[in-house]
Protein backbone atom coordinates (compact mmCIF):
# COMPACT_ATOMS: atom_id res chain seq x y z
CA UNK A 1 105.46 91.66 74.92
CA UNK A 2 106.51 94.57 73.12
CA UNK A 3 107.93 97.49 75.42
CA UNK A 4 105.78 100.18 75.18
CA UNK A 5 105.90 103.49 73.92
CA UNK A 6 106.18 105.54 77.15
CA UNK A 7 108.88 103.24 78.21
CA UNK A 8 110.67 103.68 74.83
CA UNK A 9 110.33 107.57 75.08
CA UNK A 10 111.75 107.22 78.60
CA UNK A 11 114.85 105.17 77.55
CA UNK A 12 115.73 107.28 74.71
CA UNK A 13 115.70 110.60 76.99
CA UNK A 14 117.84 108.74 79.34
CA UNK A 15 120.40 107.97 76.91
CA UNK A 16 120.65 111.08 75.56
CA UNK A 17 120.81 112.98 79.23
CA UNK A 18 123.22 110.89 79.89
CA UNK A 19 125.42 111.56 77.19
CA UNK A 20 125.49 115.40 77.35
CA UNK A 21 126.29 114.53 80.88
CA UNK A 22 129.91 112.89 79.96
CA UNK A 23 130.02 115.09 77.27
CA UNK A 24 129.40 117.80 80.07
CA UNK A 25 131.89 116.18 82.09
CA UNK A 26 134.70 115.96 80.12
CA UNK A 27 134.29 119.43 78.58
CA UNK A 28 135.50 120.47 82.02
CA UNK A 29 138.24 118.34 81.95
CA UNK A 30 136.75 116.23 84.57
CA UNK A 31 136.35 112.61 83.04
CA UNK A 32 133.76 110.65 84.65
CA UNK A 33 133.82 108.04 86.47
CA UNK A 34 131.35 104.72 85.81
CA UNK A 35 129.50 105.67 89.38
CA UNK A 36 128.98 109.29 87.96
CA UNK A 37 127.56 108.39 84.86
CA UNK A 38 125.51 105.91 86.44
CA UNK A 39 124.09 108.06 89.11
CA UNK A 40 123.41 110.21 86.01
CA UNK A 41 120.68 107.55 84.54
CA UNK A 42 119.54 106.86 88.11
CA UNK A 43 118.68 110.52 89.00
CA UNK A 44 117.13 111.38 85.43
CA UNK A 45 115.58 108.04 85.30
CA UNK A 46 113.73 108.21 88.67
CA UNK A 47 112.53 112.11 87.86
CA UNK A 48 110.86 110.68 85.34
CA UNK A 49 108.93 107.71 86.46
CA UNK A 50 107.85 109.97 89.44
CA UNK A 51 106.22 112.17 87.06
CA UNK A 52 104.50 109.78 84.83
CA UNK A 53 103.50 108.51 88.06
CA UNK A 54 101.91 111.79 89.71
CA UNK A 55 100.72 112.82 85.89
CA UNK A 56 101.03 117.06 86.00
CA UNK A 57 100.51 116.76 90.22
CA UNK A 58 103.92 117.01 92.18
CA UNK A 59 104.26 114.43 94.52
CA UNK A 60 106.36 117.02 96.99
CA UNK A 61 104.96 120.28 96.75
CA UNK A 62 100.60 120.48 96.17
CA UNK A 63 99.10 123.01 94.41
CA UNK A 64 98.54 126.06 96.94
CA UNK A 65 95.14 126.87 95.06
CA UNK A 66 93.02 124.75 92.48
CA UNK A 67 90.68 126.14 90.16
CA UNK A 68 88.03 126.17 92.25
CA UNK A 69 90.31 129.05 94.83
CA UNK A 70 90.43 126.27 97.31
CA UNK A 71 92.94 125.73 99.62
CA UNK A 72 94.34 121.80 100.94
CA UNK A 73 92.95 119.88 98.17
CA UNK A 74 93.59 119.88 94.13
CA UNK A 75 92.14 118.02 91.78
CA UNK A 76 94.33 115.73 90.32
CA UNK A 77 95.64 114.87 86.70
CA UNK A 78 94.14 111.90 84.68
CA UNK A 79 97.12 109.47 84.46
CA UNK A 80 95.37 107.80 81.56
CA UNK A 81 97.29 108.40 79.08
CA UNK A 82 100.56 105.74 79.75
CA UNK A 83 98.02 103.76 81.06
CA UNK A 84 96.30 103.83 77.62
CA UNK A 85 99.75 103.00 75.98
CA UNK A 86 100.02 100.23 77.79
CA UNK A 87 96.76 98.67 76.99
CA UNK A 88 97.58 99.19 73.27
CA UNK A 89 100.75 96.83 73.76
CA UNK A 90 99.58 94.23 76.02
CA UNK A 91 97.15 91.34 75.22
CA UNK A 92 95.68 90.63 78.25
CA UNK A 93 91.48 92.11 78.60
CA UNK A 94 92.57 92.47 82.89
CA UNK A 95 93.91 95.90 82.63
CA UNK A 96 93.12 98.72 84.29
CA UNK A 97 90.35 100.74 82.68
CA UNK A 98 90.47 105.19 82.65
CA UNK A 99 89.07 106.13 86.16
CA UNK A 100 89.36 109.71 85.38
CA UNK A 101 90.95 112.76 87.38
CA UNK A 102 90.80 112.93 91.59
CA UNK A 103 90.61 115.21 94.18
CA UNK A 104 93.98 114.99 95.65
CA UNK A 105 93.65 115.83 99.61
CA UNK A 106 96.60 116.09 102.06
CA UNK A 107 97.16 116.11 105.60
CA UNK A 108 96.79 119.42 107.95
CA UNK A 109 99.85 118.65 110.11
CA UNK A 110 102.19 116.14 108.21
CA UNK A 111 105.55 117.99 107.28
CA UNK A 112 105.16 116.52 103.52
CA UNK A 113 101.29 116.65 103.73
CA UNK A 114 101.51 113.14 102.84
CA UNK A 115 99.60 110.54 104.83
CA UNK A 116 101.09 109.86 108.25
CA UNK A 117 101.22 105.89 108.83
CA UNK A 118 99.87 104.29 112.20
CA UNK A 119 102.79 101.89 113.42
CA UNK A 120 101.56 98.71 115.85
CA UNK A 121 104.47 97.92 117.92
CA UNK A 122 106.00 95.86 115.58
CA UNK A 123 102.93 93.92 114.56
CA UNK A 124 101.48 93.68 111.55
CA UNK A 125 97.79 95.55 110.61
CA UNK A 126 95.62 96.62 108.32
CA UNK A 127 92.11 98.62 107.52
CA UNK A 128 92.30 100.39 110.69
CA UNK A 129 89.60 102.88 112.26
CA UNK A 130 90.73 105.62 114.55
CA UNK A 131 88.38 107.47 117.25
CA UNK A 132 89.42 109.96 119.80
CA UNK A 133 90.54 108.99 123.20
CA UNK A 134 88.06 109.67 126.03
CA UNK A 135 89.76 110.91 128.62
CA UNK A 136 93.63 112.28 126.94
CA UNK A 137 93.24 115.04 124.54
CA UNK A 138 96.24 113.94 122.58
CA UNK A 139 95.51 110.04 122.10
CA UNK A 140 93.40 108.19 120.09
CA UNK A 141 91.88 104.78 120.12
CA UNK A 142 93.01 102.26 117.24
CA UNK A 143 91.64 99.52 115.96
CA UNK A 144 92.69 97.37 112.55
CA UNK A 145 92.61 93.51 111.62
CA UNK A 146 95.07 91.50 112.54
CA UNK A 147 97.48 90.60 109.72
CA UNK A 148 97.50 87.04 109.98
CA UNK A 149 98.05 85.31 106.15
CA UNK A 150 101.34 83.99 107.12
CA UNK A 151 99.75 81.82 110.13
CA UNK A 152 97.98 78.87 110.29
CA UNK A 153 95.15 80.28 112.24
CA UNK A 154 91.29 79.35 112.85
CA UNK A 155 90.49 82.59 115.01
CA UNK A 156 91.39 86.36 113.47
CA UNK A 157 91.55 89.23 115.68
CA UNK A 158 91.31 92.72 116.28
CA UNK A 159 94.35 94.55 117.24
CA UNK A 160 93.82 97.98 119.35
CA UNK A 161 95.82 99.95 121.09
CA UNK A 162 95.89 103.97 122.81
CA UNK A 163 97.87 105.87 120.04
CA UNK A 164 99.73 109.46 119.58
CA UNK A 165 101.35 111.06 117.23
CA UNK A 166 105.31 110.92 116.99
CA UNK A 167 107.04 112.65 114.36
CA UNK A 168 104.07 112.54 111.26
CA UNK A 169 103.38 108.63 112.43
CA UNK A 170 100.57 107.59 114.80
CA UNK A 171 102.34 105.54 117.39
CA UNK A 172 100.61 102.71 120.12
CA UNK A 173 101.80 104.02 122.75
CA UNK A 174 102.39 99.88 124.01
CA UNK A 175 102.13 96.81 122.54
CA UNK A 176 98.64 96.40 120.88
CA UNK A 177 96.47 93.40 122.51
CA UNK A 178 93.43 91.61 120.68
CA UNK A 179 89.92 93.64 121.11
CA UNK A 180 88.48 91.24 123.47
CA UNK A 181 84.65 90.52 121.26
CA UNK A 182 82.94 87.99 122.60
CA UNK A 183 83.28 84.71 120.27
CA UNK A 184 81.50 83.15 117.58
CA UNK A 185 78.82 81.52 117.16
CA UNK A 186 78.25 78.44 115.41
CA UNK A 187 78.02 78.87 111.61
CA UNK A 188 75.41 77.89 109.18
CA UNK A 189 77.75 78.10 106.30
CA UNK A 190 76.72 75.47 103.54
CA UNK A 191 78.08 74.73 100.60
CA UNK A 192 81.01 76.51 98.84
CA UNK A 193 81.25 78.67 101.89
CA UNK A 194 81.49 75.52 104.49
CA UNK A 195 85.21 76.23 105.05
CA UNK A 196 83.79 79.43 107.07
CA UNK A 197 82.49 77.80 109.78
CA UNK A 198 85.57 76.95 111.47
CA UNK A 199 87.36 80.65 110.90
CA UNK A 200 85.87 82.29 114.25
CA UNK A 201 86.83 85.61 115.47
CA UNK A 202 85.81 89.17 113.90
CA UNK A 203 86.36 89.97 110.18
CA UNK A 204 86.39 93.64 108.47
CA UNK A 205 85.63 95.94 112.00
CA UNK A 206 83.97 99.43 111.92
CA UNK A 207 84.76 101.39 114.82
CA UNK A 208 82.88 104.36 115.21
CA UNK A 209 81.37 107.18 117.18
CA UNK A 210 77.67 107.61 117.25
CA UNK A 211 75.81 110.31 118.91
CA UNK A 212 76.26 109.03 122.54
CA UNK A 213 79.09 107.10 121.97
CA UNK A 214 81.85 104.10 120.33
CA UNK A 215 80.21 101.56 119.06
CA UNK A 216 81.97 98.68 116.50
CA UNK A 217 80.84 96.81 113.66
CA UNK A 218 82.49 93.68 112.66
CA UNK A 219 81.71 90.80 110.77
CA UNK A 220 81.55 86.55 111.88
CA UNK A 221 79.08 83.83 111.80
CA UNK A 222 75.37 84.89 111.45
CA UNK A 223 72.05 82.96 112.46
CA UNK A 224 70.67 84.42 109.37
CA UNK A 225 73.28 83.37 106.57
CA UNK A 226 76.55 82.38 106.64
CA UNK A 227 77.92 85.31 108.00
CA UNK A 228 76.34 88.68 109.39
CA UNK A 229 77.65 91.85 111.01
CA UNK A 230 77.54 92.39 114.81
CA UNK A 231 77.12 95.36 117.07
CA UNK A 232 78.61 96.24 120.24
CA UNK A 233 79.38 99.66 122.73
CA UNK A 234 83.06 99.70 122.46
CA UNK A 235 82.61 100.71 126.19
CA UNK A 236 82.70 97.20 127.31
CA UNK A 237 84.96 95.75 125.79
CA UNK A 238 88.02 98.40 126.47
CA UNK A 239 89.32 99.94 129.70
CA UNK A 240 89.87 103.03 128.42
CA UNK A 241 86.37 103.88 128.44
CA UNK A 242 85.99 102.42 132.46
CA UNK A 243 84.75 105.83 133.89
CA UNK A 244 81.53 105.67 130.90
CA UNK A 245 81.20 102.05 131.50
CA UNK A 246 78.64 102.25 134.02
CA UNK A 247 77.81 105.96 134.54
CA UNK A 248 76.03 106.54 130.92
CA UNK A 249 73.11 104.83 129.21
CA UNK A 250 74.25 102.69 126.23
CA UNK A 251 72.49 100.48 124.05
CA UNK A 252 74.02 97.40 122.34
CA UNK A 253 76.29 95.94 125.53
CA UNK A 254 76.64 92.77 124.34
CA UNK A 255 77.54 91.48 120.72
CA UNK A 256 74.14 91.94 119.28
CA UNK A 257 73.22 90.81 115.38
CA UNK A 258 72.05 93.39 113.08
CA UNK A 259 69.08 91.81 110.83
CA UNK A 260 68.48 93.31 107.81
CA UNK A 261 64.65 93.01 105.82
CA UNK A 262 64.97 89.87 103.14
CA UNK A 263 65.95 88.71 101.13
CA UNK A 264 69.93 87.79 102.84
CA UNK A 265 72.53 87.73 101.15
CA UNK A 266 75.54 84.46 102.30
CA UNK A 267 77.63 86.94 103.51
CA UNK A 268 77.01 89.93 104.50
CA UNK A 269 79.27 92.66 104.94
CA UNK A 270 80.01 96.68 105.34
CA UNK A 271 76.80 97.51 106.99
CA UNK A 272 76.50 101.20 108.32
CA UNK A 273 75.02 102.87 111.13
CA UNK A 274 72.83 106.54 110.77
CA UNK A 275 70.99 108.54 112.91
CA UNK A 276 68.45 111.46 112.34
CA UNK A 277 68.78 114.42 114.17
CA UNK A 278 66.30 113.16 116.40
CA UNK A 279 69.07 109.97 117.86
CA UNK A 280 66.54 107.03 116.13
CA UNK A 281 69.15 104.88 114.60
CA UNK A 282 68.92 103.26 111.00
CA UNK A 283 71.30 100.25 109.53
CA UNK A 284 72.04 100.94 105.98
CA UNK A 285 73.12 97.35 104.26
CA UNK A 286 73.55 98.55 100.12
CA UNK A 287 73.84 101.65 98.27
CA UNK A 288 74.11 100.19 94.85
CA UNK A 289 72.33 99.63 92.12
CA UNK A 290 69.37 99.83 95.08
CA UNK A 291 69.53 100.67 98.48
CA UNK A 292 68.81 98.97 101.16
CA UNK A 293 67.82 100.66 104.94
CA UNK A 294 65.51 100.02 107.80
CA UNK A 295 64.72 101.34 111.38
CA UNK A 296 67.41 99.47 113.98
CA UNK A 297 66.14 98.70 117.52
CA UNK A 298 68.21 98.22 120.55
CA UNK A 299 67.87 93.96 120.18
CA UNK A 300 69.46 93.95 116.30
CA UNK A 301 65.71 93.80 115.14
CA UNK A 302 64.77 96.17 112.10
CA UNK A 303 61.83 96.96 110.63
CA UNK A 304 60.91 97.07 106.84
CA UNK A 305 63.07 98.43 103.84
CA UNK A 306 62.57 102.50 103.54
CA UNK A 307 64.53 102.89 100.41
CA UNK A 308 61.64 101.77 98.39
CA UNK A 309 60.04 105.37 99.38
CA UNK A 310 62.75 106.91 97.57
CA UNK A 311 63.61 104.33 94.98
CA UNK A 312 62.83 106.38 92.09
CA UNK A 313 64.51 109.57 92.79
CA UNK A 314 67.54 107.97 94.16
CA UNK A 315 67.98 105.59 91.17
CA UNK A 316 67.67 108.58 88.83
CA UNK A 317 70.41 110.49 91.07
CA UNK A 318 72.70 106.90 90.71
CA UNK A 319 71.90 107.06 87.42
CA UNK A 320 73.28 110.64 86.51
CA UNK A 321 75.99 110.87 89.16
CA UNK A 322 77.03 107.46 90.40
CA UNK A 323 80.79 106.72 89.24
CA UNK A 324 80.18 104.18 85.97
CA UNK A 325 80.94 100.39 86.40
CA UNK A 326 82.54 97.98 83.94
CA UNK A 327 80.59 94.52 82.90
CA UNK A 328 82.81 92.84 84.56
CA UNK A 329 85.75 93.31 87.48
CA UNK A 330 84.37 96.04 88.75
CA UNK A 331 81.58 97.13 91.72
CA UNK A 332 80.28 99.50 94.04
CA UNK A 333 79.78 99.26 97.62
CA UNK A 334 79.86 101.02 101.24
CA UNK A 335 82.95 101.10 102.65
CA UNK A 336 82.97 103.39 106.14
CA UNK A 337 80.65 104.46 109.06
CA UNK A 338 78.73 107.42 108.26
CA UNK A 339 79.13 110.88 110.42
CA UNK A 340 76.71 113.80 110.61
CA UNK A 341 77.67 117.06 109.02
CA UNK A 342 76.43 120.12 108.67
CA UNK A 343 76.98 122.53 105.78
CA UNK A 344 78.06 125.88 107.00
CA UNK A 345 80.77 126.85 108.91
CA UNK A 346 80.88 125.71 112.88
CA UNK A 347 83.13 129.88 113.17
CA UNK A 348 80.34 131.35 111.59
CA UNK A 349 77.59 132.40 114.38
CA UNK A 350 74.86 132.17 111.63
CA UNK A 351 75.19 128.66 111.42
CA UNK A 352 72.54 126.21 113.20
CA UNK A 353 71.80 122.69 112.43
CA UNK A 354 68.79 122.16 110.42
CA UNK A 355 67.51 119.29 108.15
CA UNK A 356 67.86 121.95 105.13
CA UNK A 357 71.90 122.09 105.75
CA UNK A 358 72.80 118.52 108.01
CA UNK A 359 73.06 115.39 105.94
CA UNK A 360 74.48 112.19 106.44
CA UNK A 361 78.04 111.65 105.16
CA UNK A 362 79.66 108.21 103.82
CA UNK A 363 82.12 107.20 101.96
CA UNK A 364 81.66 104.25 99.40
CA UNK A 365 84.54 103.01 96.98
CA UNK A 366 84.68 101.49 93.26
CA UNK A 367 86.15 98.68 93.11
CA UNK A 368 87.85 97.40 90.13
CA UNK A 369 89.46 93.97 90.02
CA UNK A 370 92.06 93.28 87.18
CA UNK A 371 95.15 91.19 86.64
CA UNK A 372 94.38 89.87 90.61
CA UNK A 373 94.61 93.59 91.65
CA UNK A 374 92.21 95.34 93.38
CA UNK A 375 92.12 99.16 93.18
CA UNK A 376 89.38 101.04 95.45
CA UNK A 377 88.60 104.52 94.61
CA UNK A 378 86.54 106.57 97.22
CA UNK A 379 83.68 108.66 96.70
CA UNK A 380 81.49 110.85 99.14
CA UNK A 381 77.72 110.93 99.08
CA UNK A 382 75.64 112.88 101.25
CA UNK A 383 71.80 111.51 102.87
CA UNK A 384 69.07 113.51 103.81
CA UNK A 385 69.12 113.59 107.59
CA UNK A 386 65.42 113.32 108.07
CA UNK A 387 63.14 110.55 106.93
CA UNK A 388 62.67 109.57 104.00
CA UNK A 389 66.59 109.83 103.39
CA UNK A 390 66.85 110.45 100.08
CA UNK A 391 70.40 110.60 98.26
CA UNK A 392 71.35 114.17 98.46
CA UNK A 393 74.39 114.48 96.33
CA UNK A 394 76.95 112.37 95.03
CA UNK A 395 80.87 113.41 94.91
CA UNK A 396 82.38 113.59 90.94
CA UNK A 397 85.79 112.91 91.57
CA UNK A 398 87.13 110.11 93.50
CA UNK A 399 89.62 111.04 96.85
CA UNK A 400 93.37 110.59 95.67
CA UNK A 401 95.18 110.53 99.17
CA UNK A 402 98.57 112.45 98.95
CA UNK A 403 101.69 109.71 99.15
CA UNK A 404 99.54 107.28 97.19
CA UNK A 405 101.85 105.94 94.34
CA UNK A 406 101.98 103.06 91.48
CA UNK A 407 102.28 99.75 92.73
CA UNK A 408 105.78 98.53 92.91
CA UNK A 409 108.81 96.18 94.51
CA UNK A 410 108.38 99.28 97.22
CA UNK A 411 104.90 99.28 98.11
CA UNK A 412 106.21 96.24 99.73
CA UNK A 413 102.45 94.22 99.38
CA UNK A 414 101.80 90.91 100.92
CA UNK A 415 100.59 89.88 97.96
CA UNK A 416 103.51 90.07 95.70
CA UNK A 417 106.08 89.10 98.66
CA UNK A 418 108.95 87.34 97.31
CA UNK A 419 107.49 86.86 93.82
CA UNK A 420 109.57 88.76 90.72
CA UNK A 421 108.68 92.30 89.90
CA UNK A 422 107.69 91.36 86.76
CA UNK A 423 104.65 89.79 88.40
CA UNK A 424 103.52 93.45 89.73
CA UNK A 425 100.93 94.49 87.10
CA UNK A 426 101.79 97.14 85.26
CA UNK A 427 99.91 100.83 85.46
CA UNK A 428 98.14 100.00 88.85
CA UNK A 429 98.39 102.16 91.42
CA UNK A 430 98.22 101.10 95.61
CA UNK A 431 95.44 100.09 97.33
CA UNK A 432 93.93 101.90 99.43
CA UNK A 433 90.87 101.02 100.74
CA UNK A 434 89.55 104.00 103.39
CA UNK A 435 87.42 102.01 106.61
CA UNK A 436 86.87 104.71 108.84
CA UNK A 437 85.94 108.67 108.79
CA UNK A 438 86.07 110.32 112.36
CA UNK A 439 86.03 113.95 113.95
CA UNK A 440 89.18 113.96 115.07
CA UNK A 441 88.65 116.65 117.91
CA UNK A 442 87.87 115.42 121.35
CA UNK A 443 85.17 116.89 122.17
CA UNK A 444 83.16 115.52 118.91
CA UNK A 445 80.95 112.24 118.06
CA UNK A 446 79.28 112.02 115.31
CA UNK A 447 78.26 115.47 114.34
CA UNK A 448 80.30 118.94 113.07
CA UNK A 449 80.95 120.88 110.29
CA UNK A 450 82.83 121.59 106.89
CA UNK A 451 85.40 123.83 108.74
CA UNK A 452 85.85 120.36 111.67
CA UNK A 453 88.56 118.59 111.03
CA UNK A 454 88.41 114.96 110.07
CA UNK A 455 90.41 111.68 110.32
CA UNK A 456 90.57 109.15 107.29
CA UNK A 457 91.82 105.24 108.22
CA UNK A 458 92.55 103.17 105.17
CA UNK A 459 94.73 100.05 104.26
CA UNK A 460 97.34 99.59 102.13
CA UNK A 461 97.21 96.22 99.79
CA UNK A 462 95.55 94.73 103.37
CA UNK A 463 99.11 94.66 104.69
CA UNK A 464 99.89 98.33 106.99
CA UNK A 465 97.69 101.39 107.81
CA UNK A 466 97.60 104.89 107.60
CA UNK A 467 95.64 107.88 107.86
CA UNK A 468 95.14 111.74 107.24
CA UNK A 469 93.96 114.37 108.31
CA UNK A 470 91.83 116.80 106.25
CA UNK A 471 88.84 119.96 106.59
CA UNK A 472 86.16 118.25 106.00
CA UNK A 473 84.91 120.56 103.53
CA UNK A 474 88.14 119.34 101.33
CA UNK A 475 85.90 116.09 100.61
CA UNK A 476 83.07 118.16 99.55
CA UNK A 477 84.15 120.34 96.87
CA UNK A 478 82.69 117.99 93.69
CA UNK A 479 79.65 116.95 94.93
CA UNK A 480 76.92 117.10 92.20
CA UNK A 481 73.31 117.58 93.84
CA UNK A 482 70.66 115.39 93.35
CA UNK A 483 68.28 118.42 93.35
CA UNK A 484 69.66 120.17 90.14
CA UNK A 485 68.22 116.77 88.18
């Protein structure tokens, strides 16, 4: 394959910076030395990849105000262009598509403002979720899967562990043990997906706070289809949470199945959780191209699909404001828990919860899938927090999380472990795929406001985990409002 033209661009600059460099050099009557002139090309030539890489957005430094006056987040440049290059010299139809400019966010109490990463003891984890500790005000409960592709294994697992912060990295305090969730059942798996019957243990966990308290989501053998998502109070299964084991009311104590109204799908996945302002809880299973909701009792049991009482309005809202999806390699889908937030200020006095300003908050992600790679791009959308839960509004710029970079030998993914670099696609960036939102003050569930401060859990190319914190009116700034159709 040709090189192309960015790269050619590149190499040309380099050669010529590196010549008025000896040129430089000697002019001072200091002849160079081979190490000088090759730290010469180094320096220049990594400048200049980390700026085709961060398009007009310094990785080291963010914007102080964007052009909306805003403070914490920016939006960020479309890196299109060398991607575009690159498409014109390579062959191959698996390349990755224009996704458009972000809303770069970055953390509140990182030194860089880059992402801080969450550190298991030495183990290895990834897509983790991240809720505040009961009982110490500067700890924090963490959950992620189990990184287990190296192993022969027929049981995955759930690592968690109590966790603080130690210089910008979110630290176990001890060794991480497996979430103790009860174990499978048998599967029903048939076909294709027989294989799954005989890998037990949770898959893809949620861990959350609802309005009362932690609850966790996680995926394994269904009665329904092949496999379902499960439900349990967090409260039983860790000691942590011993003095609200048995002196609060809780619902869900033992791993219960959430049904959803027909017709099922063979595996099921990335359910969430809502609640009105009123506490009645709701399992949302799709948000795209139809949603899918119903009323959730205490036994797993739902009642009938709501969405189709908002159907129209909310396909016309997808329609306008939904993110656009290729023909092929690419999706939507829900991808975190939902909170509760409400729209005004929690320092201004003026500011009460109503269903006019409160609205459910989620995060779902595009997925695109080229050249093997997948790339998830995250977008907010807000609910109605009263029945019938109409789609509110719909973010216009995907979340770029600050310390995100291009895919490379460093990323140091799983996937491309001890293969040749040449095997790293070309023009993809990390991936980051963002499980879990969560208050990240102690005193706070699953309700606050757009001056709270959240936590963000993601993976990284399903092989370590990190997270930031942000305002949570930072992830609000492009929404586009269903109401303005």
């Amino acid at each position: 394959m040709a090189v192309p033209r960015r790269f050619r661009s590149v190499i040309v600059l380099l050669g010529v910076l590196a010549i008025t460099a000896v040129f430089a050099l000697f002019a001072l009557g200091q002849p160079p030395s081979l190490q000088q002139v090759s730290d010469t090309i180094i320096n220049h030539g990594s400048s200049s990849t980390a700026t085709k890489e961060k398009g007009s957005t310094s990785s080291s430094s963010p914007s102080p105000k964007n052009g909306n006056g805003d403070s914490g987040a920016s939006t960020k440049a479309d890196t299109s262009d060398w991607w575009a290059e690159d498409l014109e010299d390579d062959n191959s139809p698996l390349s990755v598509p224009d996704r458009g400019d972000y809303r770069e966010i970055f953390s509140l109490t990182t030194v860089d403002r880059k992402f801080f990463p969450i550190y298991f003891s030495g183990d290895e984890a990834y897509n983790p979720n991240i809720i505040p500790h009961p009982t110490r005000h500067d700890m924090w409960i963490v959950v992620a899967q189990h990184e287990q592709s190296r192993e022969q294994i027929d049981i995955s697992g759930e690592l968690v562990c109590e966790a603080g912060f130690l210089n910008g990295v979110l630290v176990c305090a001890s060794a991480p043990t497996i979430l103790p969730i009860a174990p499978s059942i048998t599967g029903v798996c048939e076909g294709d997906l027989a294989y799954m019957n005989f890998r037990f243990g949770p898959r893809d966990a949620r861990m959350f706070n609802g309005p009362s308290g932690p609850l966790i989501l996680y995926g394994s053998q269904s009665q329904y289809a092949c496999l379902g998502i499960w439900v349990q109070d967090v409260r039983m299964l860790l000691d942590s949470f011993r003095l609200e084991r048995f002196a609060l009311s809780k619902l869900f104590t033992s791993a219960t199945e959430v049904r959803r109204p027909p017709p099922f799908k063979g595996i099921e996945k990335n359910f969430f959780i809502f609640w009105d302002l009123k506490g009645k809880a709701y399992a949302h299973y799709d948000v795209y191209p139809k949603r899918a909701f119903a009323e959730l009792d205490f036994n797993g049991a739902v009642g009938e699909d709501l969405a189709l009482k908002t159907a129209a309005d909310d396909e016309a809202c997808m329609a306008q404001y939904m993110p656009s999806v290729g023909p092929d390699h690419e999706s939507i889908h829900q991808a975190t828990n939902s909170l509760s937030i409400t729209m005004c200020r929690r320092a201004d006095p003026k500011c009460k919860p109503t269903d006019t300003n409160t609205f459910i908050m989620h995060i779902f992600q595009h997925k695109s899938y080229y050249t093997f790679h997948g790339i998830y791009e995250p977008y907010i959308i807000l609910l109605q927090s009263s029945p019938p839960f109409a789609i509110h509004g719909i973010s216009q710029r995907p979340l770029w999380i600050h310390g995100r970079n291009a895919l490379s030998p460093e990323t140091h993914s799983l996937q491309y472990e001890g293969r040749p670099a040449s095997d790293i696609p070309e023009g993809h960036t990390e991936m980051f795929y963002v499980t879990s939102i969560s208050w990240k003050g102690h005193d706070q569930k699953y309700h606050g406001y757009v001056d709270d401060v959240l936590l963000l859990a993601f993976g990284i190319e399903d092989t370590r985990s990190g997270g930031i914190d942000v305002k949570a009116g930072d992830l609000l700034q492009d929404i586009a409002f269903c109401s303005s159709l």
